[in-house]
PDB file of N, CA and C in Angstrom:
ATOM      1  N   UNK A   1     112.733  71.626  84.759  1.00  0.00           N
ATOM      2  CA  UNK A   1     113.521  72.807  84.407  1.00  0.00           C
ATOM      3  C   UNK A   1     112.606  74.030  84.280  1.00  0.00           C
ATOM      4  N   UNK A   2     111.326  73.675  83.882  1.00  0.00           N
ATOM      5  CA  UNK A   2     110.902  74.780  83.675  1.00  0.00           C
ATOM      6  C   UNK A   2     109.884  75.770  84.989  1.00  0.00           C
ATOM      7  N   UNK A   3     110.027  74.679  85.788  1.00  0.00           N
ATOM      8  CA  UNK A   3     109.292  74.760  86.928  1.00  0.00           C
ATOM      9  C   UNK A   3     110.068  76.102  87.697  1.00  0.00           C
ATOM     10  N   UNK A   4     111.526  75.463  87.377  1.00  0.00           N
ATOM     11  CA  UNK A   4     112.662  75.861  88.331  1.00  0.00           C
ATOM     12  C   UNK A   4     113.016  77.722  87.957  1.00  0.00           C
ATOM     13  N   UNK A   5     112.865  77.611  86.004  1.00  0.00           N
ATOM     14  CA  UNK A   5     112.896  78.676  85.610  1.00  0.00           C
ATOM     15  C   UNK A   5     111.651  80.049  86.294  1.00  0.00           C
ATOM     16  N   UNK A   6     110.546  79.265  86.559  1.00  0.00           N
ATOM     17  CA  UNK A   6     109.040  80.278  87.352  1.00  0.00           C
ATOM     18  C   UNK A   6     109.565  80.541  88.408  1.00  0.00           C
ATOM     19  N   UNK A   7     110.003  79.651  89.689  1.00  0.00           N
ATOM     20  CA  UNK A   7     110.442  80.059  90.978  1.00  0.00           C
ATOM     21  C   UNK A   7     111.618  81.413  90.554  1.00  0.00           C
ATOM     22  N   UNK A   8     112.595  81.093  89.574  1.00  0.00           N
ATOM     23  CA  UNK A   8     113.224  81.816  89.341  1.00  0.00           C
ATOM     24  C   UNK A   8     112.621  83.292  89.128  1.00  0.00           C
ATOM     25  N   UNK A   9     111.587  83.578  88.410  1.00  0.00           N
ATOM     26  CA  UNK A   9     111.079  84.753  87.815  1.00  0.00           C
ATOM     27  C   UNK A   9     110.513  85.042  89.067  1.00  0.00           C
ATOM     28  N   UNK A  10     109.709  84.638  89.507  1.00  0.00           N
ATOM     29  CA  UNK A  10     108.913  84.854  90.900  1.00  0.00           C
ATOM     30  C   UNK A  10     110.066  85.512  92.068  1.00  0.00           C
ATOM     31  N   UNK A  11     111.491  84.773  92.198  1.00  0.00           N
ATOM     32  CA  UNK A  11     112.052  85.912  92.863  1.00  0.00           C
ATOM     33  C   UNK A  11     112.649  86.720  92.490  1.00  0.00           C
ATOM     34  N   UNK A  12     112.732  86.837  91.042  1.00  0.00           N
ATOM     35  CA  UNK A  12     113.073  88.057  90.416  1.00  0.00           C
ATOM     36  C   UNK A  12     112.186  89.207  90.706  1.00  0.00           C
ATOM     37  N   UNK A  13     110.864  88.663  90.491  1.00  0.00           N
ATOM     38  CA  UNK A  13     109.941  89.868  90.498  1.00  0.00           C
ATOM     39  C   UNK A  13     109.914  90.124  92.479  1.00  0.00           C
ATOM     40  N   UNK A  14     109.735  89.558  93.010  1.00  0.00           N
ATOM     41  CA  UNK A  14     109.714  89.797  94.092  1.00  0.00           C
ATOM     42  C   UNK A  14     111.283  90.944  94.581  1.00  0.00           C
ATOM     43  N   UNK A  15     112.353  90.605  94.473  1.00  0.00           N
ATOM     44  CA  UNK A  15     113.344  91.452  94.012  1.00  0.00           C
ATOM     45  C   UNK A  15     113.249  92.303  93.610  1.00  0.00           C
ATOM     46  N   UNK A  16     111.996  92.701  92.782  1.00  0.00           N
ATOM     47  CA  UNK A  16     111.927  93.764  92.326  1.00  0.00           C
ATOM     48  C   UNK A  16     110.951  94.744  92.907  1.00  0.00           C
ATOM     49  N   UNK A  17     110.160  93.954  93.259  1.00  0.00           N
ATOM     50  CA  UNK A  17     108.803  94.832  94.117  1.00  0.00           C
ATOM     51  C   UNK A  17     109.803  95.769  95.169  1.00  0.00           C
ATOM     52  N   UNK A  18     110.518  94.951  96.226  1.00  0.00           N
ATOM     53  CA  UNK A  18     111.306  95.017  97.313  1.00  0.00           C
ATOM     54  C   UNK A  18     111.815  96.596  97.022  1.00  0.00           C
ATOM     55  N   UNK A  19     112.478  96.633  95.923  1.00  0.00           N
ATOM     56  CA  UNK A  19     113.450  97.685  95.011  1.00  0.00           C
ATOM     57  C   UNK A  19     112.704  98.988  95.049  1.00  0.00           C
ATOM     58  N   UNK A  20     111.734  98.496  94.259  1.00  0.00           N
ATOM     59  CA  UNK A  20     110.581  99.730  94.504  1.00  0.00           C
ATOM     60  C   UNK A  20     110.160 100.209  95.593  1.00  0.00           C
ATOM     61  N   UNK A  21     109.593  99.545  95.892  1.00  0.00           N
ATOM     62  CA  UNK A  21     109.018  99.753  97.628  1.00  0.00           C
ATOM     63  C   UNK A  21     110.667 100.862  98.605  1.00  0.00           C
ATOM     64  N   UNK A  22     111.376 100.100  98.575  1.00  0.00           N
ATOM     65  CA  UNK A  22     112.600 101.033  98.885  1.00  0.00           C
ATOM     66  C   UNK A  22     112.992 102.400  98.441  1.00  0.00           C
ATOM     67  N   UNK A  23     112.612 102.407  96.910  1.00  0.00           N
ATOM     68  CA  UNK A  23     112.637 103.393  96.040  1.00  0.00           C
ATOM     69  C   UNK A  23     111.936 104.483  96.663  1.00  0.00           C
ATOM     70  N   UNK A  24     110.328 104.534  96.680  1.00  0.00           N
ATOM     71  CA  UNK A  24     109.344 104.703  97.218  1.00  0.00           C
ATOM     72  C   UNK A  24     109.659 105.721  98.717  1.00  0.00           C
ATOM     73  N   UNK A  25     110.590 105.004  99.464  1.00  0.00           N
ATOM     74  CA  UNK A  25     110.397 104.819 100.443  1.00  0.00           C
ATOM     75  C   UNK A  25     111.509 106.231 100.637  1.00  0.00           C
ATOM     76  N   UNK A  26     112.598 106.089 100.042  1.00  0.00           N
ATOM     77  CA  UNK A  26     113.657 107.123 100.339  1.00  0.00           C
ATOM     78  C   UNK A  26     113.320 108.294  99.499  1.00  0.00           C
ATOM     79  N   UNK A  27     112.160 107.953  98.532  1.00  0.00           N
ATOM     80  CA  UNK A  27     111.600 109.432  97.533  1.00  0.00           C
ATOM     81  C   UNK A  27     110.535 110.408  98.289  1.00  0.00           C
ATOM     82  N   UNK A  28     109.846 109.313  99.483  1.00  0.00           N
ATOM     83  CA  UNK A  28     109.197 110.406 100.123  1.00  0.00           C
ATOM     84  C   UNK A  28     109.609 109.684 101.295  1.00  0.00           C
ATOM     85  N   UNK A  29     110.448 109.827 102.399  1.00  0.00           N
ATOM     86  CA  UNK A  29     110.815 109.799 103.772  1.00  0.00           C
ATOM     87  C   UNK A  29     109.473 110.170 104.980  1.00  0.00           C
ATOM     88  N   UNK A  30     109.453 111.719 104.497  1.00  0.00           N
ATOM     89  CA  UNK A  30     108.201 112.029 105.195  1.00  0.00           C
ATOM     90  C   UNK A  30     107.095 111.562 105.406  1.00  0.00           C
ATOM     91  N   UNK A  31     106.235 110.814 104.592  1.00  0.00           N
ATOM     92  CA  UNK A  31     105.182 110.291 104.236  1.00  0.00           C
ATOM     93  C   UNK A  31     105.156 108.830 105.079  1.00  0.00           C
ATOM     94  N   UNK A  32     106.368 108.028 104.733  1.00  0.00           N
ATOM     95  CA  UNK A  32     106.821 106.875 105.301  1.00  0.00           C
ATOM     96  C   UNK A  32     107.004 107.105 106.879  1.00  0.00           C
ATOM     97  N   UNK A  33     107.343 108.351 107.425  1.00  0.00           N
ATOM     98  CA  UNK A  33     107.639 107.912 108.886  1.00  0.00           C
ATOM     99  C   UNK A  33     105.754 108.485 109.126  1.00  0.00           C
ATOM    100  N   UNK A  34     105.470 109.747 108.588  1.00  0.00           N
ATOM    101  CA  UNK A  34     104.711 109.819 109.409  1.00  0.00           C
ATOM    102  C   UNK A  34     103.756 108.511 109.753  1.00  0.00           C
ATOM    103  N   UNK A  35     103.440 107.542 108.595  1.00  0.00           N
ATOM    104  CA  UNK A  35     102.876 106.428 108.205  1.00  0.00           C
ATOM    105  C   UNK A  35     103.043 105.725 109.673  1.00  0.00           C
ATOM    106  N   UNK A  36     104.378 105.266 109.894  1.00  0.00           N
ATOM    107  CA  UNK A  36     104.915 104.967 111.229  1.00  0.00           C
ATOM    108  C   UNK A  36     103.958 105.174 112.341  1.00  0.00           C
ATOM    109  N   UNK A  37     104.434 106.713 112.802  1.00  0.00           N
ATOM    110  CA  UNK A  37     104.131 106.904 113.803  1.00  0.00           C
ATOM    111  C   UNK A  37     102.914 107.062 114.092  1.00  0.00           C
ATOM    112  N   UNK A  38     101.599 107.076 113.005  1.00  0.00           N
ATOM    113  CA  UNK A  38     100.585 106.709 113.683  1.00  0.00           C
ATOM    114  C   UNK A  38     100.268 105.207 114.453  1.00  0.00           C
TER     115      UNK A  38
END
């Protein structure tokens, strides 16, 4: 059970990185494409 509860947190946090990173991502647009297109 408790094993099951870590996998659990682990994709919580991962869920959450994701969130951010998205966050991130639509707060500076510009930054992100130019990133891209090099």
């Amino acid at each position: 059970m408790g094993r099951r509860k870590r996998d659990c947190d682990a994709a919580y946090k991962a869920k959450q990185q994701k969130e951010e990173v998205r966050k991130k991502m639509t707060e500076h647009p510009q930054t992100h494409s130019k990133r891209q297109s090099f």
